[in-house]
Protein backbone atom coordinates (compact mmCIF):
# COMPACT_ATOMS: atom_id res chain seq x y z
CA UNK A 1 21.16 -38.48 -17.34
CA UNK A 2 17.46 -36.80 -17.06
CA UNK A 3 17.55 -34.89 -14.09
CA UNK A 4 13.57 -34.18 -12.76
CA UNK A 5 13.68 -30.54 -10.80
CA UNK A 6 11.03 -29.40 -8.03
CA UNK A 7 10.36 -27.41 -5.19
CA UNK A 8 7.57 -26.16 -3.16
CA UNK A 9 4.93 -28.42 -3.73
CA UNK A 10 3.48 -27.60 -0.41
CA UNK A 11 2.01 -30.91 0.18
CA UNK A 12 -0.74 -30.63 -2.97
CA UNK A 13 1.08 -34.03 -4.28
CA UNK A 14 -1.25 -34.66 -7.16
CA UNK A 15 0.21 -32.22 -9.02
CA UNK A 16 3.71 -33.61 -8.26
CA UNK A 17 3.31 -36.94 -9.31
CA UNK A 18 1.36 -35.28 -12.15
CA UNK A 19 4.31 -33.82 -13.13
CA UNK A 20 6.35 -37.30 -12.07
CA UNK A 21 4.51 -39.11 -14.69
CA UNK A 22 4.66 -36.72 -16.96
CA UNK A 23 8.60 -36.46 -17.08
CA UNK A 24 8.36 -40.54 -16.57
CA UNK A 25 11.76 -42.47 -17.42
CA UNK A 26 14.50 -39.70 -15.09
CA UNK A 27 17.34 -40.92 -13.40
CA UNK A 28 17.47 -38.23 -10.25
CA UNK A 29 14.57 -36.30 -8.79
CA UNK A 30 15.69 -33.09 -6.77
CA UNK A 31 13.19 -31.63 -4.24
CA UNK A 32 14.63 -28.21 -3.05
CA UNK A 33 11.79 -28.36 0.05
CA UNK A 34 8.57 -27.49 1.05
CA UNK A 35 6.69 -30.52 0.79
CA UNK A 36 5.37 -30.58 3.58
CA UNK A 37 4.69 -33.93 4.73
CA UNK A 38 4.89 -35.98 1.63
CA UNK A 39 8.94 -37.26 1.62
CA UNK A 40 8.08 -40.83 2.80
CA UNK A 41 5.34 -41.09 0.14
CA UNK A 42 7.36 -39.50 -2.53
CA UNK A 43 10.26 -42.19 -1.54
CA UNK A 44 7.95 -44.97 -2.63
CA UNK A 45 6.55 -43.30 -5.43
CA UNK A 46 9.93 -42.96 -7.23
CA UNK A 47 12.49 -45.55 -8.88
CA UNK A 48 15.09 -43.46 -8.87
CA UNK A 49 18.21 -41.48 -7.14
CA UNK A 50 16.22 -39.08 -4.96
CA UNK A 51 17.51 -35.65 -3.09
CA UNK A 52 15.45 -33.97 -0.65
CA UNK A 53 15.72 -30.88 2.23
CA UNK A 54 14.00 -29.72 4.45
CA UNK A 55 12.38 -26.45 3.42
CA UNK A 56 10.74 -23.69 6.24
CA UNK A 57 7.31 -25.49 6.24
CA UNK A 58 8.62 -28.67 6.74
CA UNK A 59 9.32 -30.34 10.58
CA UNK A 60 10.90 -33.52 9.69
CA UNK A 61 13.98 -33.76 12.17
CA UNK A 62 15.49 -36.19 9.90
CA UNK A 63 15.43 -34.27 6.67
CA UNK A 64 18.56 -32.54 5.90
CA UNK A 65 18.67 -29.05 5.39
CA UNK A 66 22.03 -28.57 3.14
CA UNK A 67 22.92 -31.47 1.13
CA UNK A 68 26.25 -31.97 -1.03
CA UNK A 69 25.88 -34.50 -3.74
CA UNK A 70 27.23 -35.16 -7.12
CA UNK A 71 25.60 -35.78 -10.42
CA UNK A 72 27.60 -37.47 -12.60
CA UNK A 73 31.24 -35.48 -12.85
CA UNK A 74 29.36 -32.73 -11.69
CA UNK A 75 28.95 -31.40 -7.42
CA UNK A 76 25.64 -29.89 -6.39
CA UNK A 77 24.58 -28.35 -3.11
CA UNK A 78 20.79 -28.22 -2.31
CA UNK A 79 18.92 -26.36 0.02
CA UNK A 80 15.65 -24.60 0.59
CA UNK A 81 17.24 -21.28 0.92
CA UNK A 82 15.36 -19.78 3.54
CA UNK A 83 18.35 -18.78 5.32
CA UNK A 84 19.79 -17.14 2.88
CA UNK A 85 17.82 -13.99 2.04
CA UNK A 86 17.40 -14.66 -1.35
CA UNK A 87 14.80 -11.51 -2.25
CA UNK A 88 17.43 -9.20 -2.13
CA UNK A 89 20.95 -10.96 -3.21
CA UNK A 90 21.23 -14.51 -4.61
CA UNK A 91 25.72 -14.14 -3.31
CA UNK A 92 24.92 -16.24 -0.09
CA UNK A 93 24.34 -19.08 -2.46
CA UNK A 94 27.20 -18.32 -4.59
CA UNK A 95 29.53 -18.87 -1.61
CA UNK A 96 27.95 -21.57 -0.71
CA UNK A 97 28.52 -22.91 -3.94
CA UNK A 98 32.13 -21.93 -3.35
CA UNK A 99 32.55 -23.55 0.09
CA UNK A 100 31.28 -26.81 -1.22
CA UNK A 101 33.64 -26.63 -4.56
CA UNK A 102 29.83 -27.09 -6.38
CA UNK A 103 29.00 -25.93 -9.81
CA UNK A 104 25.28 -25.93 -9.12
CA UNK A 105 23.13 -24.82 -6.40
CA UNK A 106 19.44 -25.85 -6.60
CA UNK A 107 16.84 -24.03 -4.15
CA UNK A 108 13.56 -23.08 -3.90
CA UNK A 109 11.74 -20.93 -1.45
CA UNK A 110 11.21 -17.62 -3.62
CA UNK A 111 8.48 -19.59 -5.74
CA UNK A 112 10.15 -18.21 -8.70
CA UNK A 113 12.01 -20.07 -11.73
CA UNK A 114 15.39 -19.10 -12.38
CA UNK A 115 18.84 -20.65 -14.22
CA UNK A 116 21.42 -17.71 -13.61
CA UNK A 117 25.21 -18.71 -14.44
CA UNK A 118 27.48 -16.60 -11.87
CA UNK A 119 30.90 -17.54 -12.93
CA UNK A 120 31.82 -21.12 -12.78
CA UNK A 121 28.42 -21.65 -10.83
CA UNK A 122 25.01 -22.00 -12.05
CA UNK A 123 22.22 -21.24 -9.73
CA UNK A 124 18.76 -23.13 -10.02
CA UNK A 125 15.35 -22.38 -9.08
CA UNK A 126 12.52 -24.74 -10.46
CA UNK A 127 9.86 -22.43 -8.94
CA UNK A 128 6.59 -23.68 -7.61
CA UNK A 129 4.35 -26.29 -8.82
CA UNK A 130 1.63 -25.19 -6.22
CA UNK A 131 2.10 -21.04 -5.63
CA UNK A 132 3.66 -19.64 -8.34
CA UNK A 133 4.80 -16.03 -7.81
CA UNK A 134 6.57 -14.98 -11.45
CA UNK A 135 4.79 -12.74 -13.78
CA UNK A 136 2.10 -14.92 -15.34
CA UNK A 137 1.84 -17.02 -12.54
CA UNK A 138 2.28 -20.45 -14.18
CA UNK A 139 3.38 -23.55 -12.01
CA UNK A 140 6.93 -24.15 -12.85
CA UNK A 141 9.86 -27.16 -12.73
CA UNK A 142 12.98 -28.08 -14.48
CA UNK A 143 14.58 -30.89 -16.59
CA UNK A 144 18.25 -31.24 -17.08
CA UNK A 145 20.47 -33.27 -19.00
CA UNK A 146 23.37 -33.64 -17.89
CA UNK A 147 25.52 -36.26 -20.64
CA UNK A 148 29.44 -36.99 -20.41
CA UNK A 149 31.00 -34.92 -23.38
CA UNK A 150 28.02 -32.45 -23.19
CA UNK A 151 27.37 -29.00 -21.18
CA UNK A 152 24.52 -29.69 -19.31
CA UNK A 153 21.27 -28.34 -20.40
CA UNK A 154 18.29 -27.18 -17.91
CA UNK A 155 15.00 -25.92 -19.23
CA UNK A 156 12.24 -24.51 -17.21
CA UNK A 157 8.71 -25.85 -18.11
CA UNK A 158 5.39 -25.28 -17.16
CA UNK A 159 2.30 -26.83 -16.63
């Protein structure tokens, strides 16, 4: 299973689906939030399994803001992670990991890529396709592969 990895896109969607096309052929898209505007359109834009939430620049009511899901034998949580104060300790996500029984957490919001393995759990940040804030500055997502018999596998890339 190709898993397609992004976050705060901040409603500049050509360079999503620039990225969309050029990852073409996944079977789940992950937003961790922040598009601003652009979840309906991104809905029809896709053929595939599709998790979004809400991140703190987006007003959609009906978006969730946590969201427990699995991918294949695997549990995820996703969330923006706003509400977490993730600049100075990344443990609120950990035990939300931990409350959920997940082995990965995917959020966004820091505008900085990051796969850290804390125990059982793996936390992941794609970054920012539209403001990216690492050293270098280069806009950022992530592909996994997740395959039965396999450890999964997720790579940062840049554009």
């Amino acid at each position: 299973m190709k898993v397609l990895i992004l976050s705060d896109t901040h409603g500049y969607n050509d360079t999503m689906y620039e990225v969309i096309d050029r990852e073409a052929h996944f079977d789940m898209l992950i937003h961790c939030g922040d598009l601003e505007g652009a979840y309906d359109e991104l809905r029809t834009k896709v053929n595939c399994t599709l998790h979004v939430v809400a991140g703190n620049n987006d007003y959609d009511p009906d978006m969730d803001r946590v969201r427990v899901f699995d991918i294949g034998k695997y549990k995820a949580v996703l969330t923006h992670g706003h509400r977490y104060r993730l600049y100075s300790d990344l443990s609120p996500l950990f035990y939300l990991a931990v409350e959920n029984h997940a082995d990965f957490v995917f959020f966004g919001h820091t505008h900085v890529p990051m796969i850290k393995e804390e125990g059982p759990v793996t936390l992941i940040n794609p970054g920012s396709l539209t403001y990216p804030r690492q050293h270098g500055r280069k806009p950022s997502y992530i592909v996994g592969t997740i395959e039965d018999g396999s450890d999964p596998v997720f790579e940062v890339r840049y554009l």
